[in-house]
PDB file of N, CA and C in Angstrom:
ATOM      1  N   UNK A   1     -28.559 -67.454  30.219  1.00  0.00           N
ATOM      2  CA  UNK A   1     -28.899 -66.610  31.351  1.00  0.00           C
ATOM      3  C   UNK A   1     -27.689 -65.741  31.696  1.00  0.00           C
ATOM      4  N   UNK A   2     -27.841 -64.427  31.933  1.00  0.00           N
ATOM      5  CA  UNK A   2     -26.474 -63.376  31.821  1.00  0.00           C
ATOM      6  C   UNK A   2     -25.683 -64.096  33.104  1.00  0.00           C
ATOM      7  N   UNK A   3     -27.043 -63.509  34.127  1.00  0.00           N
ATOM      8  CA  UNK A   3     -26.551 -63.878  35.826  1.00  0.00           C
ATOM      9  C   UNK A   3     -25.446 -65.065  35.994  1.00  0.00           C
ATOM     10  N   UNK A   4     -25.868 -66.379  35.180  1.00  0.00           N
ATOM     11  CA  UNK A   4     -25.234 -68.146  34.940  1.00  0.00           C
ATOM     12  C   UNK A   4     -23.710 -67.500  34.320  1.00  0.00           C
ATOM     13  N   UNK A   5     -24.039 -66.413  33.371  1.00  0.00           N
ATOM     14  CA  UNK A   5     -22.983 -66.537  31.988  1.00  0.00           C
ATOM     15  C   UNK A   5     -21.819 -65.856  33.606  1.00  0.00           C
ATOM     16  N   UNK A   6     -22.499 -64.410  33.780  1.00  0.00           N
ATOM     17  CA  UNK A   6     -20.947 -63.624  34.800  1.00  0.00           C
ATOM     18  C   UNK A   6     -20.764 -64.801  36.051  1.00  0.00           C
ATOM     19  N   UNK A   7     -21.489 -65.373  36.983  1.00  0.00           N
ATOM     20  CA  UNK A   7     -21.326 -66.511  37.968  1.00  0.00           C
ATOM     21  C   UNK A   7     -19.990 -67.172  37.557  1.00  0.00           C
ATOM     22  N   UNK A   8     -20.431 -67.985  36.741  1.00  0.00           N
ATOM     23  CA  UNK A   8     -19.674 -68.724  35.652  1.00  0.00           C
ATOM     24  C   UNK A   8     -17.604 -68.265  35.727  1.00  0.00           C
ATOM     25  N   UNK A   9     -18.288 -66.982  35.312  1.00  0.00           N
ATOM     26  CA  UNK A   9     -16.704 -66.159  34.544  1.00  0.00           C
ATOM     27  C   UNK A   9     -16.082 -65.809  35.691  1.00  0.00           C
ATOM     28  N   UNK A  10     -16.803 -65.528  36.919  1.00  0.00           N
ATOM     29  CA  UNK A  10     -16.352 -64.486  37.852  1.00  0.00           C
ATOM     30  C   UNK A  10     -15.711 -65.887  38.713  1.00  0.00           C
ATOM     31  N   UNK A  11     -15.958 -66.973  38.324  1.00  0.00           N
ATOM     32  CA  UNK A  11     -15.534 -68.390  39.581  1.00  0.00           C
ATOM     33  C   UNK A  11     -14.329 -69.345  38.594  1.00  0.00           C
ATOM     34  N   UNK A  12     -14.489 -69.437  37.175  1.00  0.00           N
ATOM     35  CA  UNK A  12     -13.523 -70.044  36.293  1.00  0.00           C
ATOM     36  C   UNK A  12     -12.297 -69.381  36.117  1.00  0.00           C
ATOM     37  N   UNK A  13     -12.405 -67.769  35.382  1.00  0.00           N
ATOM     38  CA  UNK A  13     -11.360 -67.218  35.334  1.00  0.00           C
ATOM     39  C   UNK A  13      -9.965 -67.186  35.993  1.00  0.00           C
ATOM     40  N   UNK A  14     -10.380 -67.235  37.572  1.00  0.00           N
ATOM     41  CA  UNK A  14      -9.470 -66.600  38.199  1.00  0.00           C
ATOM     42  C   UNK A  14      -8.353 -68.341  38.226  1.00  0.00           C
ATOM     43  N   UNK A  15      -9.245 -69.292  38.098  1.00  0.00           N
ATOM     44  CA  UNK A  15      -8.754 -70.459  37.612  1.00  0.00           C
ATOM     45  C   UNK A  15      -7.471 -70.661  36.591  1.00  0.00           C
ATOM     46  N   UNK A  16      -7.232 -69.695  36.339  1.00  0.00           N
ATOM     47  CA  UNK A  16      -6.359 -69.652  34.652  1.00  0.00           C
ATOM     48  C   UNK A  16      -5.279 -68.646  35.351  1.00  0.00           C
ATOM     49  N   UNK A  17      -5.035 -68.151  36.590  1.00  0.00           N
ATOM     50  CA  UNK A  17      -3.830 -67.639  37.059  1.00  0.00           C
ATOM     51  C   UNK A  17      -3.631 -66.372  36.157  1.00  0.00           C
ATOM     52  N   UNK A  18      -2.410 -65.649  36.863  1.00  0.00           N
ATOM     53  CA  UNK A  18      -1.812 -64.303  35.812  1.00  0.00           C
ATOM     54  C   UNK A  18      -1.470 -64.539  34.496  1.00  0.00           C
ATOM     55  N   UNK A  19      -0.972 -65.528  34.325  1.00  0.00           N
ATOM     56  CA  UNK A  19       0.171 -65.976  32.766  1.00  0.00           C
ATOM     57  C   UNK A  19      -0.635 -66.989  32.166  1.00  0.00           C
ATOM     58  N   UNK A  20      -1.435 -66.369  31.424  1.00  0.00           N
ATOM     59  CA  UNK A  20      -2.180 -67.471  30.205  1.00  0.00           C
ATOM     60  C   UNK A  20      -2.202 -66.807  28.774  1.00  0.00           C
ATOM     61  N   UNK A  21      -2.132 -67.967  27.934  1.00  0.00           N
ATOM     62  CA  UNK A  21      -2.105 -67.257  26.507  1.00  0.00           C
ATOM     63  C   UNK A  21      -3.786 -66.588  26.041  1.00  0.00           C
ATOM     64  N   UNK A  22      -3.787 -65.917  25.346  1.00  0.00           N
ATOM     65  CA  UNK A  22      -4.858 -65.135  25.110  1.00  0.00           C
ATOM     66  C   UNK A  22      -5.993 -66.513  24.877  1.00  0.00           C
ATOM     67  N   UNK A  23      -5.611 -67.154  23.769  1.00  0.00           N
ATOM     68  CA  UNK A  23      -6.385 -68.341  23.061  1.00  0.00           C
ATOM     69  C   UNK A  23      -7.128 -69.136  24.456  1.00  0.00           C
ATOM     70  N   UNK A  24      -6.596 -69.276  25.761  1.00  0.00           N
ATOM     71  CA  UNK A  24      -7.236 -69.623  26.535  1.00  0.00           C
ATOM     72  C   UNK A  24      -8.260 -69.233  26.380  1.00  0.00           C
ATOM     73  N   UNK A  25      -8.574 -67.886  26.843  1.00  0.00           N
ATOM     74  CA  UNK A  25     -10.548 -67.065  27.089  1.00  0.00           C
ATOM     75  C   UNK A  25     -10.906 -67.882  25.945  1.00  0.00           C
ATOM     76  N   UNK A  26     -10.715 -68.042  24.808  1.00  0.00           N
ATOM     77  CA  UNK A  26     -11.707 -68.497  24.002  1.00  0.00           C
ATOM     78  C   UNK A  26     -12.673 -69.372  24.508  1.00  0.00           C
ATOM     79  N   UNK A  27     -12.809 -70.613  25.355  1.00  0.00           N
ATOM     80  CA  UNK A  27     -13.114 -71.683  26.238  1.00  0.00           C
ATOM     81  C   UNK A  27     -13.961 -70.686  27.219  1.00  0.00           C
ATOM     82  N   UNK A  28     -14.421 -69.456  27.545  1.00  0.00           N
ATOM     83  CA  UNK A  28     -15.075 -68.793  28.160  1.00  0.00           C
ATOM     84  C   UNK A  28     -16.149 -67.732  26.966  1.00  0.00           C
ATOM     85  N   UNK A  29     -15.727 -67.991  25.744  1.00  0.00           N
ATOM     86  CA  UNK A  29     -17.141 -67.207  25.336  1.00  0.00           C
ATOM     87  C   UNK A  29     -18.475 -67.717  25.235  1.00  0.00           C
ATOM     88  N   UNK A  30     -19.022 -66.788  25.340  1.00  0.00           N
ATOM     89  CA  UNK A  30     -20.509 -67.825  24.988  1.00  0.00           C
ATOM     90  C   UNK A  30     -20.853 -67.856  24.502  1.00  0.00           C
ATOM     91  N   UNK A  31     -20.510 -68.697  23.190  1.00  0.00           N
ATOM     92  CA  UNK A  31     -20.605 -69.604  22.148  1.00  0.00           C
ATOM     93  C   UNK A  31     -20.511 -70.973  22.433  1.00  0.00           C
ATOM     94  N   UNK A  32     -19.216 -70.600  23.100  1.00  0.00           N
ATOM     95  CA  UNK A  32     -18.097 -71.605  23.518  1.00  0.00           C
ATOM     96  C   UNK A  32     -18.686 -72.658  24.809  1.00  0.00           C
ATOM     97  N   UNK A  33     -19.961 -72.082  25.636  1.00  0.00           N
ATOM     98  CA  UNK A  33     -20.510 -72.292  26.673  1.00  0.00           C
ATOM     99  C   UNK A  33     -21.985 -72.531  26.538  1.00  0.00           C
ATOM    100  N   UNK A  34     -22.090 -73.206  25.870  1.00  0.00           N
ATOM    101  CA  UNK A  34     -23.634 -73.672  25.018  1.00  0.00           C
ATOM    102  C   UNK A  34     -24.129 -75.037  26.286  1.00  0.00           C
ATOM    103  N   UNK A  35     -22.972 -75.547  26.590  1.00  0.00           N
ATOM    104  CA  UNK A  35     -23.658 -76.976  27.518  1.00  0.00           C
ATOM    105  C   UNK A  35     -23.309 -76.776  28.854  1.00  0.00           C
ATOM    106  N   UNK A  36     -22.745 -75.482  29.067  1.00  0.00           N
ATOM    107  CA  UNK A  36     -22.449 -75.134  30.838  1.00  0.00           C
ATOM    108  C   UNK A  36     -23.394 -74.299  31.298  1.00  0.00           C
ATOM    109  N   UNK A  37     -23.882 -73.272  30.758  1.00  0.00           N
ATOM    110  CA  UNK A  37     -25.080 -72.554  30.823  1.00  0.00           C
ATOM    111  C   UNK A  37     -25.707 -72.506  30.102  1.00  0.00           C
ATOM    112  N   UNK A  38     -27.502 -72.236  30.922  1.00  0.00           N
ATOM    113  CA  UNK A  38     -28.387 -72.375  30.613  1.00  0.00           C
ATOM    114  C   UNK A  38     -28.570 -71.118  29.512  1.00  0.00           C
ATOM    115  N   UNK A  39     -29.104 -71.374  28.349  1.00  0.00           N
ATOM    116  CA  UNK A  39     -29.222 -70.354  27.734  1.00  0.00           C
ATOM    117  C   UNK A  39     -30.827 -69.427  27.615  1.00  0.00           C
ATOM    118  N   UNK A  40     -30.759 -68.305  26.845  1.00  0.00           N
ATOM    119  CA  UNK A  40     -31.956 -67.542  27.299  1.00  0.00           C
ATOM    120  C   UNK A  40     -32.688 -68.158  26.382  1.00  0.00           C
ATOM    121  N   UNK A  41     -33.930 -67.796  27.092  1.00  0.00           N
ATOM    122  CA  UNK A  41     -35.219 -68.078  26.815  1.00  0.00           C
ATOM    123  C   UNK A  41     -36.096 -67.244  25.726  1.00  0.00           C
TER     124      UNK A  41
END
C-alpha cells in the first residue's frame, strides 16, 4: 500500500538522525519491507 509504504518512511527516517551511512536506507526499501507493510493487492 503506497499511503503504509510513505507513513512508514515519513515516521522511521527521521529516526536515523543527520549522519548515517548510505547502506542504512537500504532497511527502508520496499523490498526490504515485505513484513512491515501491507502490500498491494
Amino acid at each position: 500500500e503506497p499511503f503504509d509504504y510513505l507513513k512508514y518512511l515519513l515516521t522511521e527516517l527521521p529516526k536515523l538522525g543527520r549522519h548515517y551511512e548510505p547502506e542504512a536506507l537500504d532497511q527502508f526499501l520496499p523490498w526490504n519491507l515485505i513484513g512491515k507493510i501491507k502490500p498491494l493487492k
